[in-house]
C-alpha atoms as a PDB file:
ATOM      1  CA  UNK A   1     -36.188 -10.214  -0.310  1.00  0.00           C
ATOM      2  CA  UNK A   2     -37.920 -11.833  -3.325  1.00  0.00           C
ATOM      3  CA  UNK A   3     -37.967  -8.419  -5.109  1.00  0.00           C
ATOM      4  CA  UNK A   4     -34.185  -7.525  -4.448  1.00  0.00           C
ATOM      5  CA  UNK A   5     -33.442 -11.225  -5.459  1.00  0.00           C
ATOM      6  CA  UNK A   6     -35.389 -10.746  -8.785  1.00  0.00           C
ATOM      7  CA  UNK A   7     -34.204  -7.162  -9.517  1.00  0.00           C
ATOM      8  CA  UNK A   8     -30.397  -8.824  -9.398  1.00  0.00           C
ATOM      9  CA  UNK A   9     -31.343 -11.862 -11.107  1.00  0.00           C
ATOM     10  CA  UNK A  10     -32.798  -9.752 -14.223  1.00  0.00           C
ATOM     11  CA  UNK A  11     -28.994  -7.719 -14.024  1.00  0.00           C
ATOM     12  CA  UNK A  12     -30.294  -4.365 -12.763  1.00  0.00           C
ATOM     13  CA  UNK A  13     -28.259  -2.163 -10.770  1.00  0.00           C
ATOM     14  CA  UNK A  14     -28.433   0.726  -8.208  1.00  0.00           C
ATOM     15  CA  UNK A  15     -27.488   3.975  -9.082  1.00  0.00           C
ATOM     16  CA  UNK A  16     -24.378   3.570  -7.451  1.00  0.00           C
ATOM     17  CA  UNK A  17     -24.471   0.385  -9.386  1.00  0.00           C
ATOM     18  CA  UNK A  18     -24.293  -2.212  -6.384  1.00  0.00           C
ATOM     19  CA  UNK A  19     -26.749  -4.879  -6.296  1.00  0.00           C
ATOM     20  CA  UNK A  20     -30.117  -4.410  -4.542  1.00  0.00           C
ATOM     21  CA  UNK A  21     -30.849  -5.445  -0.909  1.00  0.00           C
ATOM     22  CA  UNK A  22     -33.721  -5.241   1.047  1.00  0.00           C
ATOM     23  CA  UNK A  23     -32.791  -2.234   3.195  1.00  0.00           C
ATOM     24  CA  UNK A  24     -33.080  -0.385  -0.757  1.00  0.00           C
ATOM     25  CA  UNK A  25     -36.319  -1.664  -1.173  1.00  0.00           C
ATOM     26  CA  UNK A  26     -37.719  -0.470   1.629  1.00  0.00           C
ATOM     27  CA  UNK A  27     -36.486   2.892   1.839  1.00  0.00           C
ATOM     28  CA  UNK A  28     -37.694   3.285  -1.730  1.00  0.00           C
ATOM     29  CA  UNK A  29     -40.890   2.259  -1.048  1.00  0.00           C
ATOM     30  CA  UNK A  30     -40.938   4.674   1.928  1.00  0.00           C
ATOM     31  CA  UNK A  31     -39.343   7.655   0.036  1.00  0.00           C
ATOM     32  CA  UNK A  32     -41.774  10.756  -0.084  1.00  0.00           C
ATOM     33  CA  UNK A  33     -39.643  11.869  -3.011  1.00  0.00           C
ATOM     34  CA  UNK A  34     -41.759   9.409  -5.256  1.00  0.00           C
ATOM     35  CA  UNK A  35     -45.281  10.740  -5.477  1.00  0.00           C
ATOM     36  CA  UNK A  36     -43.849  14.644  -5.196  1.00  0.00           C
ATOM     37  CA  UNK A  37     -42.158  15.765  -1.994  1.00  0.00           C
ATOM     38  CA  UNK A  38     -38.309  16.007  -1.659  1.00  0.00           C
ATOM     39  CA  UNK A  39     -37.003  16.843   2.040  1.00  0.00           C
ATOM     40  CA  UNK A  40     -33.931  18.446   3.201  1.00  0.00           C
ATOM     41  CA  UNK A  41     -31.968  19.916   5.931  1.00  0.00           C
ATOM     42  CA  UNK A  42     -32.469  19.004   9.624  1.00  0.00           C
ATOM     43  CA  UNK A  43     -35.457  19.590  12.041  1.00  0.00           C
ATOM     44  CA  UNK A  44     -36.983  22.015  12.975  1.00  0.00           C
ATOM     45  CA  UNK A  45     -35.162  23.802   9.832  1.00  0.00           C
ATOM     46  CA  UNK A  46     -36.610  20.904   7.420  1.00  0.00           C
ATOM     47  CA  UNK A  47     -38.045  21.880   3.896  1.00  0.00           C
ATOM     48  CA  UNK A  48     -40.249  20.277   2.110  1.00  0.00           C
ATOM     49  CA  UNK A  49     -40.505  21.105  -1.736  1.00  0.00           C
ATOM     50  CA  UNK A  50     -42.371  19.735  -4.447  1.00  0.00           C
ATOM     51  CA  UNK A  51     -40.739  18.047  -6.783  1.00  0.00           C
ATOM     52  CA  UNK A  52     -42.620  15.642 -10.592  1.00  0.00           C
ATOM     53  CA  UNK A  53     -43.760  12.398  -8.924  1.00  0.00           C
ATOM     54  CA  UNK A  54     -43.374   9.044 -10.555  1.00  0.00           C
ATOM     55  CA  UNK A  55     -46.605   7.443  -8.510  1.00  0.00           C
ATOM     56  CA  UNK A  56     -49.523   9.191  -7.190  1.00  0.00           C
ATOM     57  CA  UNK A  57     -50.252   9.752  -3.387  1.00  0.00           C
ATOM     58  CA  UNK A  58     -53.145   7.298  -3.091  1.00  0.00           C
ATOM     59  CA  UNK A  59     -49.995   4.379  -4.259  1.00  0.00           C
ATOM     60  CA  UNK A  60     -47.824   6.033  -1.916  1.00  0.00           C
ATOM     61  CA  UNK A  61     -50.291   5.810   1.303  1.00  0.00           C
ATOM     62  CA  UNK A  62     -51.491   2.224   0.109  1.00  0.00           C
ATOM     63  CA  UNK A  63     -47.572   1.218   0.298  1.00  0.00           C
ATOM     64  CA  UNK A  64     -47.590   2.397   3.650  1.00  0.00           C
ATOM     65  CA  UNK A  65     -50.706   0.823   5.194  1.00  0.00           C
ATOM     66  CA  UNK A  66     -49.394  -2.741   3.812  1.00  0.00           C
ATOM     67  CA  UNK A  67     -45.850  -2.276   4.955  1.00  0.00           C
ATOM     68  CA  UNK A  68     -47.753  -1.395   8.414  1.00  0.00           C
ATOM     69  CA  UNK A  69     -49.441  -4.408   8.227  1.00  0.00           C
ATOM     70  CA  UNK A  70     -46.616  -6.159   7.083  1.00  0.00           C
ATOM     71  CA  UNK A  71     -45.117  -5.842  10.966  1.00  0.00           C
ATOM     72  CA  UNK A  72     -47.238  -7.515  12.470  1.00  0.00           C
ATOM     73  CA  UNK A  73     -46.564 -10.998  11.070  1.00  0.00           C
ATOM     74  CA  UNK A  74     -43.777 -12.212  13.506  1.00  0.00           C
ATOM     75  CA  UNK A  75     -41.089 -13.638  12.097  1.00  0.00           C
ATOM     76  CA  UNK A  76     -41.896 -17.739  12.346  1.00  0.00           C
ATOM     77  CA  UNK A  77     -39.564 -20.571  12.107  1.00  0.00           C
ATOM     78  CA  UNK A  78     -42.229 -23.070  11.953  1.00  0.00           C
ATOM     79  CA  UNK A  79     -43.596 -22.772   8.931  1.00  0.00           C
ATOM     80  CA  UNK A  80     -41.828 -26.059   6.982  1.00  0.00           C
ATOM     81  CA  UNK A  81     -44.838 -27.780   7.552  1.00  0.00           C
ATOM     82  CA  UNK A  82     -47.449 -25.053   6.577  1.00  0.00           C
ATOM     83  CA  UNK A  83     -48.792 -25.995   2.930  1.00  0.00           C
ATOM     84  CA  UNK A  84     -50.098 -22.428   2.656  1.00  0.00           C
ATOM     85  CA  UNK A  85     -47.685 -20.160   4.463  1.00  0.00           C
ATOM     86  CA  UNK A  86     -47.772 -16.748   2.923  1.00  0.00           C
ATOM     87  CA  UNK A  87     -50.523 -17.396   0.311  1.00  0.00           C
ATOM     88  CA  UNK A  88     -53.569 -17.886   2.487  1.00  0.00           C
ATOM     89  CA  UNK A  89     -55.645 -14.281   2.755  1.00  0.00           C
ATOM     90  CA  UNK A  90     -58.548 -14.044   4.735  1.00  0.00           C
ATOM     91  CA  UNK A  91     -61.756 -13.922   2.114  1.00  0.00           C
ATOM     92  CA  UNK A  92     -63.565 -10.503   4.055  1.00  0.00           C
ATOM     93  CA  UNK A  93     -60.862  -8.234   4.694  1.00  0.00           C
ATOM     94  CA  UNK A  94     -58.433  -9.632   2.263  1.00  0.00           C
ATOM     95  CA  UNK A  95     -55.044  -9.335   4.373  1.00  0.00           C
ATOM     96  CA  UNK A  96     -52.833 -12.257   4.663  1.00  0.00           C
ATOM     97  CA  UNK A  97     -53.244 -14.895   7.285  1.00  0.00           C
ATOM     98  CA  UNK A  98     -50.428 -15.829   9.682  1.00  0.00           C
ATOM     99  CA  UNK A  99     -49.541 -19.042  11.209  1.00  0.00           C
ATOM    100  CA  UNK A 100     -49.373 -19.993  14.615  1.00  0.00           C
ATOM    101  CA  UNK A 101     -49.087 -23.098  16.680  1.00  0.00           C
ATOM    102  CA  UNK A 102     -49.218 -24.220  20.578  1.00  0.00           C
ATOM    103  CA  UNK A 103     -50.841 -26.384  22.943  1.00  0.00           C
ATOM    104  CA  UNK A 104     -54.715 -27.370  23.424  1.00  0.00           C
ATOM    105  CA  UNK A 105     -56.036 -29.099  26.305  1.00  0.00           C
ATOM    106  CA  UNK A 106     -59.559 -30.985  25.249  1.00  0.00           C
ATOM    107  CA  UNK A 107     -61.760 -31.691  28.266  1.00  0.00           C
ATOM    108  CA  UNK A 108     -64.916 -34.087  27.817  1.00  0.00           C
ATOM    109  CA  UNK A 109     -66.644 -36.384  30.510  1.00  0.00           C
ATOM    110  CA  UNK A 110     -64.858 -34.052  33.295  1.00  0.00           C
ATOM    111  CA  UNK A 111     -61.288 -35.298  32.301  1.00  0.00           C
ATOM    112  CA  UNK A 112     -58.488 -33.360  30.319  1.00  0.00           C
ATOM    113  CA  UNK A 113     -56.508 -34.621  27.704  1.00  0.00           C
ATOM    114  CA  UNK A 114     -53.333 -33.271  26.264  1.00  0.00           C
ATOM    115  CA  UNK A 115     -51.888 -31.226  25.634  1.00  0.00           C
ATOM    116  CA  UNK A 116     -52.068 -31.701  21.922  1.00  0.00           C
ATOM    117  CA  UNK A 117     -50.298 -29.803  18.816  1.00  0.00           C
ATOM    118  CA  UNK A 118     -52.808 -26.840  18.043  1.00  0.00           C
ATOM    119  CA  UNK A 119     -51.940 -25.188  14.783  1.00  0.00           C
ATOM    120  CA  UNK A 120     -53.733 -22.627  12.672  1.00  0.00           C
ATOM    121  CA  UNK A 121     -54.046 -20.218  10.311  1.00  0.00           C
ATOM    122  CA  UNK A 122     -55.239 -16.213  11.473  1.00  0.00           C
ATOM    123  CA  UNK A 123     -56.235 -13.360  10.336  1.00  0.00           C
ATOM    124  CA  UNK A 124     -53.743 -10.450  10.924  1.00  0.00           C
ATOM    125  CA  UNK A 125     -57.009  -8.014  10.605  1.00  0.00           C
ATOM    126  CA  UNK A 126     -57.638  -9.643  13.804  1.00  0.00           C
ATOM    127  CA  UNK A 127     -54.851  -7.501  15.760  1.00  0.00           C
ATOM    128  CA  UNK A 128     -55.291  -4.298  14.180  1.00  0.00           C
ATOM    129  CA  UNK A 129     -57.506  -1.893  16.064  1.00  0.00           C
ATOM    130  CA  UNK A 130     -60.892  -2.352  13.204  1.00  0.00           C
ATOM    131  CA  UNK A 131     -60.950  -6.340  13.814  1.00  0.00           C
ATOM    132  CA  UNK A 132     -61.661  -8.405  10.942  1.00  0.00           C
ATOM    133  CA  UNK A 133     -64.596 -10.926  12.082  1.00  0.00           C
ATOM    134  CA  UNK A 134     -62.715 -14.264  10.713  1.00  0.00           C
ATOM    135  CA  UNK A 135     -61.796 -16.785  13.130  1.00  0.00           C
ATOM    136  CA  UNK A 136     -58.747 -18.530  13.186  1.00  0.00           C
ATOM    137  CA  UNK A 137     -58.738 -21.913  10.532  1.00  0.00           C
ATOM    138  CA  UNK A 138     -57.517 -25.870  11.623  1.00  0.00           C
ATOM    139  CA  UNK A 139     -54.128 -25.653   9.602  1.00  0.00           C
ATOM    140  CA  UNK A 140     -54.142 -29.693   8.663  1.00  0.00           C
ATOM    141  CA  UNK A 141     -57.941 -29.175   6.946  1.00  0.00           C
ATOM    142  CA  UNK A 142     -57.577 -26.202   5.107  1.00  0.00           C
ATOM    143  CA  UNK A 143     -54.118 -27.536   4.019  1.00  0.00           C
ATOM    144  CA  UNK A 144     -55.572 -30.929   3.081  1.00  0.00           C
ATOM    145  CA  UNK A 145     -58.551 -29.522   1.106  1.00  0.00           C
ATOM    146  CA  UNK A 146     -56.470 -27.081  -1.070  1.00  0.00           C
ATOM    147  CA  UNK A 147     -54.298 -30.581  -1.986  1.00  0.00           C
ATOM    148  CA  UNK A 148     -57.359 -32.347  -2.857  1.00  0.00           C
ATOM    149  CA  UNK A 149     -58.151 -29.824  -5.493  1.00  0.00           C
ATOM    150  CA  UNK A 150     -55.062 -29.287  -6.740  1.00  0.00           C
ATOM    151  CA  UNK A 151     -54.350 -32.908  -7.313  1.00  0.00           C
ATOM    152  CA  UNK A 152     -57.298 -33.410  -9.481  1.00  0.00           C
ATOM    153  CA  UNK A 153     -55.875 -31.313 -11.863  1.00  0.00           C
ATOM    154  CA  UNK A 154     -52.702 -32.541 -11.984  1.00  0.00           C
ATOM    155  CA  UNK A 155     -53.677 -36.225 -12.218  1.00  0.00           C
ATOM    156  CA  UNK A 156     -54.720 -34.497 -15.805  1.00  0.00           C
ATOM    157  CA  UNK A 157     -51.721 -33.210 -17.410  1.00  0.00           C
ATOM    158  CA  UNK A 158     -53.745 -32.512 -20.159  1.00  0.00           C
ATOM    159  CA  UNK A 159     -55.343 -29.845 -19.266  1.00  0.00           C
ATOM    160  CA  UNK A 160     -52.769 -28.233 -17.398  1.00  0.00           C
ATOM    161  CA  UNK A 161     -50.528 -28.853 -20.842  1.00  0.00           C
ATOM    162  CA  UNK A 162     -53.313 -27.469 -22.329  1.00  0.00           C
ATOM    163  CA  UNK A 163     -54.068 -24.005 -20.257  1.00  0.00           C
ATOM    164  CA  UNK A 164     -50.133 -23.582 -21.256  1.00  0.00           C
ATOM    165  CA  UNK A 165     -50.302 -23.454 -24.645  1.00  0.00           C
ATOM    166  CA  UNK A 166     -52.751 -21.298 -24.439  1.00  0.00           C
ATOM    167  CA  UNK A 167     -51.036 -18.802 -22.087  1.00  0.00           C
ATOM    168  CA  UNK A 168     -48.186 -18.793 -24.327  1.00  0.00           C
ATOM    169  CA  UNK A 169     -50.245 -18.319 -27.803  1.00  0.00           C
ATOM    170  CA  UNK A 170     -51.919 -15.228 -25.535  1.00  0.00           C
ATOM    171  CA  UNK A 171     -48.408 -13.973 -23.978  1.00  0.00           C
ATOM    172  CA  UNK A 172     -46.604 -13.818 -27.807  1.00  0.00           C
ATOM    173  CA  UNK A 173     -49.695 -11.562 -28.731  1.00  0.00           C
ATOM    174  CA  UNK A 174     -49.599  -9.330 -25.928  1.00  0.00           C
ATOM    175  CA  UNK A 175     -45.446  -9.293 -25.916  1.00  0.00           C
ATOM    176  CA  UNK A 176     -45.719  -8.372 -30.000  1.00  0.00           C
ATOM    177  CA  UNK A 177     -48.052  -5.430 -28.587  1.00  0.00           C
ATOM    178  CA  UNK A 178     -46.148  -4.584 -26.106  1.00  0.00           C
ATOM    179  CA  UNK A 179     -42.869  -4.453 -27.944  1.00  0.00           C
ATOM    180  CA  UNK A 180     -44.410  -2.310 -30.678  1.00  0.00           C
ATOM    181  CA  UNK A 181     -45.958   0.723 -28.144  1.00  0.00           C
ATOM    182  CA  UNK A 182     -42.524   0.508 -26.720  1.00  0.00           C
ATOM    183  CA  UNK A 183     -41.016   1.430 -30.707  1.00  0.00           C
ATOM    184  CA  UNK A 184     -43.315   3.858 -30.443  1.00  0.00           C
ATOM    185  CA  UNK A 185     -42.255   5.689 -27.057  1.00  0.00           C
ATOM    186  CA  UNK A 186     -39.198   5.537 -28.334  1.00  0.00           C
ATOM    187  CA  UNK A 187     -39.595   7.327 -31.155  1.00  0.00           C
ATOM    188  CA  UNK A 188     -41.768   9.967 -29.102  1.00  0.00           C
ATOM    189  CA  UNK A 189     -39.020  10.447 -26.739  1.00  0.00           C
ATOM    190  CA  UNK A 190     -36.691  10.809 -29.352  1.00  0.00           C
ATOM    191  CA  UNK A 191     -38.674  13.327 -30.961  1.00  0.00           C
ATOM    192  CA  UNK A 192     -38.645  15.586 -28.069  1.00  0.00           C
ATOM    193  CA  UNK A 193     -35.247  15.200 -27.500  1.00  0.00           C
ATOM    194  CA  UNK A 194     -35.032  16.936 -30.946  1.00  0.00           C
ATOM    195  CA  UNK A 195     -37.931  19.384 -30.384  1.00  0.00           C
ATOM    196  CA  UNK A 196     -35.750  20.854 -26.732  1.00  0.00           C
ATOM    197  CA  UNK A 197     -33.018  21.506 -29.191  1.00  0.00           C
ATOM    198  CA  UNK A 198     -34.795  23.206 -31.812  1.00  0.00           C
ATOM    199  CA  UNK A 199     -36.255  25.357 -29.008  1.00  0.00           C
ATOM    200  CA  UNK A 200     -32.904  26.018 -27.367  1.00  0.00           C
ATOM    201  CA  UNK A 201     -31.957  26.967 -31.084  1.00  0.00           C
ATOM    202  CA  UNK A 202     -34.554  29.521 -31.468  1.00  0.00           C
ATOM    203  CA  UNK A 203     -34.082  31.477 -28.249  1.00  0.00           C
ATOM    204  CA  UNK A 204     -30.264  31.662 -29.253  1.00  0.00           C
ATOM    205  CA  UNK A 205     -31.158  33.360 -31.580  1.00  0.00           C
ATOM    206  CA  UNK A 206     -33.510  35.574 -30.130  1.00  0.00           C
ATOM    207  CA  UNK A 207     -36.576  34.570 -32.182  1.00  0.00           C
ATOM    208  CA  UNK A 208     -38.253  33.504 -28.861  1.00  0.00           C
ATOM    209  CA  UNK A 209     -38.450  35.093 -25.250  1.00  0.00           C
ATOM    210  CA  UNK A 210     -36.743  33.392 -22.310  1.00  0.00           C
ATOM    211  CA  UNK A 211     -40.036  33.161 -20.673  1.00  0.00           C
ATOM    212  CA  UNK A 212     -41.706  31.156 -23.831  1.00  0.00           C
ATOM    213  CA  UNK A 213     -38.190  28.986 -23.354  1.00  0.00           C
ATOM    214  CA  UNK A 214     -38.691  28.134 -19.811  1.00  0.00           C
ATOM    215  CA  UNK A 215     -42.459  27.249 -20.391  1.00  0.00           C
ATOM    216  CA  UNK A 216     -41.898  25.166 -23.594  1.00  0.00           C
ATOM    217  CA  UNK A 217     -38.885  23.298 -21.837  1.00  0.00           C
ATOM    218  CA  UNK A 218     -41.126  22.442 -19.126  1.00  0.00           C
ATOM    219  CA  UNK A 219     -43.670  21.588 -21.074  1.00  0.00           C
ATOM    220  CA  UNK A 220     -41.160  19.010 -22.703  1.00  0.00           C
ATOM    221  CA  UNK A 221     -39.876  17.721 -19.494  1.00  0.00           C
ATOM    222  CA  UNK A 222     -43.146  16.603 -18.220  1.00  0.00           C
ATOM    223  CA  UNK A 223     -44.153  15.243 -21.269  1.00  0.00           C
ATOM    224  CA  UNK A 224     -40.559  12.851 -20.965  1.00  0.00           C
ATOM    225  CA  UNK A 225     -41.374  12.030 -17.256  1.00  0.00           C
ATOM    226  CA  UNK A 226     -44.808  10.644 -18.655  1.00  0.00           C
ATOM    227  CA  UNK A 227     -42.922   8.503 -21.966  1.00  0.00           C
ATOM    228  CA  UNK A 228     -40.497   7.512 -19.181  1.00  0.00           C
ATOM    229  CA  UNK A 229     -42.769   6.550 -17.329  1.00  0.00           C
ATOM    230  CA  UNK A 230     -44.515   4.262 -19.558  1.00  0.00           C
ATOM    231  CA  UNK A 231     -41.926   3.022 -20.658  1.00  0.00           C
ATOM    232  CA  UNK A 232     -40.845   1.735 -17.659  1.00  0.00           C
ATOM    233  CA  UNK A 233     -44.044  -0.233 -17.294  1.00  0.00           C
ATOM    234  CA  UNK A 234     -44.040  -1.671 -20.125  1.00  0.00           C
ATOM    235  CA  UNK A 235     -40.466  -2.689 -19.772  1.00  0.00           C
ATOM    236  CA  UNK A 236     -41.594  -4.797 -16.359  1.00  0.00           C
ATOM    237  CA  UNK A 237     -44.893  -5.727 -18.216  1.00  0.00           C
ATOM    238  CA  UNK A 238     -42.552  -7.730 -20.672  1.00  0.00           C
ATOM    239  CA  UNK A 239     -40.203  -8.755 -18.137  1.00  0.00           C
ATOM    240  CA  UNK A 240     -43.058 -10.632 -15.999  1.00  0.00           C
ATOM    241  CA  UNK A 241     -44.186 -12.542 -19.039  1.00  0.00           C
ATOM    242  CA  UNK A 242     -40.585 -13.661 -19.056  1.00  0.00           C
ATOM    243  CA  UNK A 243     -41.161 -14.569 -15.288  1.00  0.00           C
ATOM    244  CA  UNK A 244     -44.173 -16.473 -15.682  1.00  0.00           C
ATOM    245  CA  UNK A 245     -42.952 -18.285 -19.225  1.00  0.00           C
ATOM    246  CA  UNK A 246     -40.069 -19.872 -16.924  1.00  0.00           C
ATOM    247  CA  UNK A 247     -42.780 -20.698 -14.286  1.00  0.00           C
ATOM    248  CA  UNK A 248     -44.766 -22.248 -16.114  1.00  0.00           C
ATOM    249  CA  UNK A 249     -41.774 -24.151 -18.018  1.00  0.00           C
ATOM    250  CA  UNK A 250     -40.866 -25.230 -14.484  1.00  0.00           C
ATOM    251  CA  UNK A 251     -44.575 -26.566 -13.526  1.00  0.00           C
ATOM    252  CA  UNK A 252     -44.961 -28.313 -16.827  1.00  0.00           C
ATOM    253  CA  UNK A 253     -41.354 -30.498 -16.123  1.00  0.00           C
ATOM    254  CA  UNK A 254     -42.450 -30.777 -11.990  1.00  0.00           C
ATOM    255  CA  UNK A 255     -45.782 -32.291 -13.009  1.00  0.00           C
ATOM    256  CA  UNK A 256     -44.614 -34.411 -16.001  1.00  0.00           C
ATOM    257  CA  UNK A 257     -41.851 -35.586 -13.157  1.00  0.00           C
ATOM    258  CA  UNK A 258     -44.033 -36.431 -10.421  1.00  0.00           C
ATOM    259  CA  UNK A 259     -47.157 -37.677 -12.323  1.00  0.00           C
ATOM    260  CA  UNK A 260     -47.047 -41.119 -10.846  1.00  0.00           C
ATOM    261  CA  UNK A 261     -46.399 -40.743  -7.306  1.00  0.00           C
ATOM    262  CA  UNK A 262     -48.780 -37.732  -6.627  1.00  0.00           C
ATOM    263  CA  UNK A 263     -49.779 -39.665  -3.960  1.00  0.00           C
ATOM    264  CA  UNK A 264     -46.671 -39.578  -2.424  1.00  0.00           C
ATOM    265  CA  UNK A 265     -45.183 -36.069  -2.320  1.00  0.00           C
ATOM    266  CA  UNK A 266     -43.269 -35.033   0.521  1.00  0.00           C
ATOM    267  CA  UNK A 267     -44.137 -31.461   2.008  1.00  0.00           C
ATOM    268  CA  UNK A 268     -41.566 -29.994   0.001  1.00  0.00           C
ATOM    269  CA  UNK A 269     -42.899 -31.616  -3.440  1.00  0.00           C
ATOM    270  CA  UNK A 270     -46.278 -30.356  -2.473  1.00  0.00           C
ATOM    271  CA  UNK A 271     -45.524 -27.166  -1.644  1.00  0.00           C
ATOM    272  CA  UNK A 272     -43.065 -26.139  -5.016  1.00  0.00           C
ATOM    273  CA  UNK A 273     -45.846 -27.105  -7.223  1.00  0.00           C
ATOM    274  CA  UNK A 274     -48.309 -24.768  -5.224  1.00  0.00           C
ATOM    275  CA  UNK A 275     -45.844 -22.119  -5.301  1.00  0.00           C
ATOM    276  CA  UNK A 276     -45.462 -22.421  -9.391  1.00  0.00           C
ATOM    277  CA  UNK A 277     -49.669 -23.084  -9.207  1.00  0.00           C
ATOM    278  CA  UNK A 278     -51.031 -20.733  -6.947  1.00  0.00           C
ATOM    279  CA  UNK A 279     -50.570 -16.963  -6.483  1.00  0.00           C
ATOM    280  CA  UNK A 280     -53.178 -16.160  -3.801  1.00  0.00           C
ATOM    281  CA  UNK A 281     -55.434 -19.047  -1.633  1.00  0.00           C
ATOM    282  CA  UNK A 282     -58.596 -16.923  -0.035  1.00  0.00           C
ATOM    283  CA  UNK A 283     -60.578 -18.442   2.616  1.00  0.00           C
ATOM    284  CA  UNK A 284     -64.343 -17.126   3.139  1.00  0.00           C
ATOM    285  CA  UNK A 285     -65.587 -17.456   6.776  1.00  0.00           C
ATOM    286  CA  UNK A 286     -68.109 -20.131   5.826  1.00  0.00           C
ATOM    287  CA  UNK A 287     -65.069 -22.016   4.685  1.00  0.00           C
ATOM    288  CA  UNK A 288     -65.242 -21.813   1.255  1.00  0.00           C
ATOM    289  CA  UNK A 289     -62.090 -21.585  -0.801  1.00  0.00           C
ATOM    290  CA  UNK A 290     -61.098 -19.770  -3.799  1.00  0.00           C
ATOM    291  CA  UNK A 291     -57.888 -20.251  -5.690  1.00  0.00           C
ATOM    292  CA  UNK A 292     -55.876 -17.735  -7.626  1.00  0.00           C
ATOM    293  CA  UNK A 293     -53.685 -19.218 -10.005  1.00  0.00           C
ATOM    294  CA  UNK A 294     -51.387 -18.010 -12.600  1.00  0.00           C
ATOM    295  CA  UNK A 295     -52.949 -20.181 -15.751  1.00  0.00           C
ATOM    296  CA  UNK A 296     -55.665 -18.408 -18.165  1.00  0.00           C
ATOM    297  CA  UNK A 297     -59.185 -17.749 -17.166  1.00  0.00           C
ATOM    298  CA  UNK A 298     -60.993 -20.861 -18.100  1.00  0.00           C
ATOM    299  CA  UNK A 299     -58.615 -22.878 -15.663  1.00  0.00           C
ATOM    300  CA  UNK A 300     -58.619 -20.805 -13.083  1.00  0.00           C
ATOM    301  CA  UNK A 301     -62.764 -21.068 -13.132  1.00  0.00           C
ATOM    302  CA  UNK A 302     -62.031 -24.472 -13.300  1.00  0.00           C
ATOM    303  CA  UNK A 303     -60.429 -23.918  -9.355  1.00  0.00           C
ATOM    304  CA  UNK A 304     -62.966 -21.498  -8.218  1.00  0.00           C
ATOM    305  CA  UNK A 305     -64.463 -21.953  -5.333  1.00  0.00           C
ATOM    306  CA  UNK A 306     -64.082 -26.377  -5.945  1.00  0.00           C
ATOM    307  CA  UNK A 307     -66.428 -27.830  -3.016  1.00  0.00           C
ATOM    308  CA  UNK A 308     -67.909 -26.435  -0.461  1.00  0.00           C
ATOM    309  CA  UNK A 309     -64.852 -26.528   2.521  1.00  0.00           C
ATOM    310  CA  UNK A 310     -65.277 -28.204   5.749  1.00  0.00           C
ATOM    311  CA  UNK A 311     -62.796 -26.431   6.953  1.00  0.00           C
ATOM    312  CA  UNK A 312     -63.814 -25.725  10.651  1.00  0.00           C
ATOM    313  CA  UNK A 313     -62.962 -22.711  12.645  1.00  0.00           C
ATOM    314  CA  UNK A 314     -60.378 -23.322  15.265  1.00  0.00           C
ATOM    315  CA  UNK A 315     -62.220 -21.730  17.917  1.00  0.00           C
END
């Protein structure tokens, strides 16, 4: 959803030049057709032929194995009150952890009590057939620590202020770069464009074979795939510094806005300033956390791995 939302927001179209939906993404991301093969026809009369790929097969099968993976999360209405829904990954096998909640009964001196709320982070490795070894994680400690931390750093708007200006004196380097190898891929393609006509020209007038045509076109073609290619990269390359100037824009206001009552944030204040913060949250199985967040190096060694966790397995 996020990536059909962001394709329309940036004003790109479809071929067919309807908006993107997530049906499109997905059969894209499940087309053969992208890393060589092009299908047709009906079984058992199917043909396969092989066709210039865009992505290479091991991209391809690592698509798959995620979107596999992907089905296994059930779809939750519960999670308004998870601080790390959808950014907590499990620290061995690196998939994403799900949430889950239900009852607990505690018994202790031969008498039950309960049931109480049980909620929890898990591992989805943990219900595919190679199990991943993490157990599940209390949801209200994990989500508590990874506050503590971040707080610290916010009650400090210098340095967050700080790790900005820095990203953005880094960002109008690397955008000046990029902008310039994108001149020059222009200017490449360009030239080729020219080059298949000059070709064309020459076996018109018989100076070269049809056989030296067809290879020399060819050799063209794939050489335009490649510049394509690249240039398509670099084209998203730019457009995600765009993405993350306006995300960190957005932090810079949120924390400027909320400085003095950090203290008391409702779920939903907490959770858009870990959203702008925080790409990735991983949990080892000693309880140790490590944060991924979108600021330059030093701050993110800053987070690393802040405090041992007592985070306690929830069984």
């Amino acid at each position: 959803m996020k990536v059909a939302a962001k394709l329309n927001q940036l004003n790109y179209h479809t071929r067919k030049g309807t908006q993107w939906t997530i049906t499109q993404i997905h059969r894209i991301l499940n087309h053969p057709g992208y890393y060589g093969k092009w299908s047709y026809g009906n079984d058992p009369e199917r043909i396969t032929i092989d066709i210039p790929p865009l992505i290479d097969k091991i991209l391809f099968d690592n698509t798959q194995k995620l979107l596999r993976e992907r089905k296994l999360c059930p779809s939750i209405r519960y999670e308004h009150d998870y601080l790390l829904s959808k950014l907590l990954y499990c620290g061995i096998c690196k998939r994403k952890m799900g949430i889950k909640r239900g009852k607990r009964i505690v018994k202790a001196n031969n008498k039950e009590y309960g049931p109480y709320d049980h909620k929890y982070y898990y591992c989805f490795g943990y219900r595919l057939k190679k199990k991943c070894s993490m157990k599940c994680i209390k949801k209200d400690e994990i989500d508590s620590l990874v506050w503590e931390e971040i707080k610290k750093y916010i009650k400090n708007p210098a340095l967050i202020k700080q790790a900005i200006e820095e990203n953005c004196r880094q960002d109008k380097d690397k955008s000046v770069s990029l902008k310039r190898d994108l001149i020059k891929i222009a200017s490449k393609i360009e030239r080729l464009e020219l080059e298949d006509e000059k070709i064309l020209r020459l076996y018109r007038k018989d100076i070269i074979s049809e056989e030296k045509l067809r290879s020399q076109m060819q050799d063209i073609k794939v050489e335009n795939q490649i510049l394509n290619q690249r240039k398509r990269e670099i084209e998203i390359q730019i457009e995600s510094q765009k993405y993350l100037e306006i995300r960190l824009n957005a932090l810079e206001k949120l924390i400027n806005k909320i400085q003095n009552n950090i203290d008391n944030l409702t779920f939903k204040g907490k959770r858009k300033i870990i959203e702008l913060l925080i790409n990735k949250v991983f949990v080892q199985e000693n309880g140790r956390i490590f944060l991924e967040v979108i600021l330059p190096s030093f701050l993110s060694n800053l987070f690393a791995g802040q405090g041992e966790c007592n985070v306690r397995n929830a069984y």
